[in-house]
C-alpha atoms as a PDB file:
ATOM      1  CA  UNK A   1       0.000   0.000   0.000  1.00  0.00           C
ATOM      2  CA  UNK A   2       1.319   3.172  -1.389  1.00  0.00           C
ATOM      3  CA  UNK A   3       1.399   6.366   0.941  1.00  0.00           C
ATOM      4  CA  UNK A   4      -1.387   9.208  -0.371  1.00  0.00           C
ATOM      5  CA  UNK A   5       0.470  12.673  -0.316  1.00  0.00           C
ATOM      6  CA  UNK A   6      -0.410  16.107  -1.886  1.00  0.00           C
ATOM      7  CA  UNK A   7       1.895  18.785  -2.691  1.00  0.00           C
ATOM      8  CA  UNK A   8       1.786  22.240  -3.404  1.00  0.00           C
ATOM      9  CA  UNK A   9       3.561  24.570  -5.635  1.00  0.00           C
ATOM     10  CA  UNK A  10       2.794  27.815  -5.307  1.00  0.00           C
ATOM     11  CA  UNK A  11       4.058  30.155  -8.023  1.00  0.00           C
ATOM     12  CA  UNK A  12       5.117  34.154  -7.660  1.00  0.00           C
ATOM     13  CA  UNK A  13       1.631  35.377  -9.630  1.00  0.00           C
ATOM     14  CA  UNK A  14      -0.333  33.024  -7.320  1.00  0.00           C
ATOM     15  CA  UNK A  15      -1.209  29.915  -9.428  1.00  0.00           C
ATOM     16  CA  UNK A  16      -1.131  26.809  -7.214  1.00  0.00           C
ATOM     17  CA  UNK A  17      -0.075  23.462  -8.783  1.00  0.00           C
ATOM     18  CA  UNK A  18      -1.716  20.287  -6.758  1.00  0.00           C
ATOM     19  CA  UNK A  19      -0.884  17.016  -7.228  1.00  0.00           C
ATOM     20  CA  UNK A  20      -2.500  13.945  -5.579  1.00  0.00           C
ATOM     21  CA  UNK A  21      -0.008  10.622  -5.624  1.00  0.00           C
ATOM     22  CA  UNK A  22      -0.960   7.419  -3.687  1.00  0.00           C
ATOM     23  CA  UNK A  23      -5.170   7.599  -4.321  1.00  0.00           C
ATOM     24  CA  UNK A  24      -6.371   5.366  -7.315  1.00  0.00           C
ATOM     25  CA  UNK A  25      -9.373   6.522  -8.901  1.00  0.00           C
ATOM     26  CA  UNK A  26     -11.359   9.570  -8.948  1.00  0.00           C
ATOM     27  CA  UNK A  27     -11.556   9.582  -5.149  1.00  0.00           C
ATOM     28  CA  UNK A  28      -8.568  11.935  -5.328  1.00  0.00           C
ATOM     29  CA  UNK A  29     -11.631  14.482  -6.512  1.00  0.00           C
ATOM     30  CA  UNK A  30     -13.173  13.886  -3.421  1.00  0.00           C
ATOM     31  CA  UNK A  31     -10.080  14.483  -1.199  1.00  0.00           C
ATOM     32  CA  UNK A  32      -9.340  17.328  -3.089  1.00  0.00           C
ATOM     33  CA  UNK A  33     -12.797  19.428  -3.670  1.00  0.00           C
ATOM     34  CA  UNK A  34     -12.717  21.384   0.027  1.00  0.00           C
ATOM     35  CA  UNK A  35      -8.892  22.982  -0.792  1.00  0.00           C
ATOM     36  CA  UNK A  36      -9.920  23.454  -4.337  1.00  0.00           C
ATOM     37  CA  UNK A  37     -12.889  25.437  -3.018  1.00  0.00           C
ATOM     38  CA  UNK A  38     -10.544  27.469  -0.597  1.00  0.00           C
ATOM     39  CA  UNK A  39      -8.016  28.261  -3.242  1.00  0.00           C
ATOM     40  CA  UNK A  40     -10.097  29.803  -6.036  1.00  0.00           C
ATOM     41  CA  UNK A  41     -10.835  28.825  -9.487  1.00  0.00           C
ATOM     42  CA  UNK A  42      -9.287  25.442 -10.961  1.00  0.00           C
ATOM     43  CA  UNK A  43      -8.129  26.945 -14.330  1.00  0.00           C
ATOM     44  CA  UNK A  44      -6.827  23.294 -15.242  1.00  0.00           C
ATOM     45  CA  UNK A  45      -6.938  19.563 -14.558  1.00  0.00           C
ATOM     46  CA  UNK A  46      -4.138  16.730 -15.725  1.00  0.00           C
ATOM     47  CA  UNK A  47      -5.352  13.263 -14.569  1.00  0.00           C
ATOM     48  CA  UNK A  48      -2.408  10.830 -13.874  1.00  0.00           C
ATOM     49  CA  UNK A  49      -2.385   6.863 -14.548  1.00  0.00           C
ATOM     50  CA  UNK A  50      -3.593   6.388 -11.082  1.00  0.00           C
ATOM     51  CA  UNK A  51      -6.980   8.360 -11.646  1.00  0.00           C
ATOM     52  CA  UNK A  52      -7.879   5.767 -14.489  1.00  0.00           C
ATOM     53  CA  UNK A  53      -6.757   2.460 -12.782  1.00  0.00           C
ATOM     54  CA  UNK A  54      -9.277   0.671 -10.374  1.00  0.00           C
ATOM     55  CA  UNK A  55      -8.589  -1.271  -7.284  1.00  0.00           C
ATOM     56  CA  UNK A  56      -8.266  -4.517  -7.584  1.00  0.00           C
ATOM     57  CA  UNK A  57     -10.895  -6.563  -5.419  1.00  0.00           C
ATOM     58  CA  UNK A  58     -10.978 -10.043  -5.899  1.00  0.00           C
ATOM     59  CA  UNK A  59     -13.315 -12.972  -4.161  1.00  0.00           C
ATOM     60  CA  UNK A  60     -12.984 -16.611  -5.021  1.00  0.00           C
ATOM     61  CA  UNK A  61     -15.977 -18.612  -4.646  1.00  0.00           C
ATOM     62  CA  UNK A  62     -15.370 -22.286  -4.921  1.00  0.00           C
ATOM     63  CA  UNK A  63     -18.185 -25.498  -4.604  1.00  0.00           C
ATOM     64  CA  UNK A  64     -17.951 -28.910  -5.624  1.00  0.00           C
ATOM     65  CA  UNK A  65     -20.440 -31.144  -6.039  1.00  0.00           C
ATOM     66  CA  UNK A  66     -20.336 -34.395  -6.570  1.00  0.00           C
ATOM     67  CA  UNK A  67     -23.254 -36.442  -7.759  1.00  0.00           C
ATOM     68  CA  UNK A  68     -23.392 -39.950  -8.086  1.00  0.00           C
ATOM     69  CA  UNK A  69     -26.104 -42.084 -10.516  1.00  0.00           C
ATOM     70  CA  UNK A  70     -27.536 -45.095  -9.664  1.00  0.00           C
ATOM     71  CA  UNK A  71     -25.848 -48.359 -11.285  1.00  0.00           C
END
């Protein structure tokens, strides 16, 4: 499990670059929507890799069954 940071660049005419590393999926949109508010007026967006991958959830369901016919 990866550590979920975001960091903040914040340039001499005010512009703030975010970025979001650690969060897969759109959740990061979620995490991020309160300090967006704060800050002003998102002028752009660049989704990473980790925005389109999914987490991986995986269940294994196994049943046997064994039937016998009468000889």
């Amino acid at each position: 499990m990866s550590m979920e940071t975001l960091e903040f660049i914040i340039y001499p005419d005010g512009r703030v670059q975010e970025k979001v590393t650690g969060i897969i999926g759109s959740s990061c949109q979620e995490v991020t929507a309160a300090i967006e508010a704060q800050l002003g007026q998102v002028v752009s967006q660049e989704k990473t890799s980790d925005y389109y991958s999914q987490t991986l959830n995986q269940s294994t369901k196994a049943t046997n069954q064994a039937t016998f016919s009468d000889w």
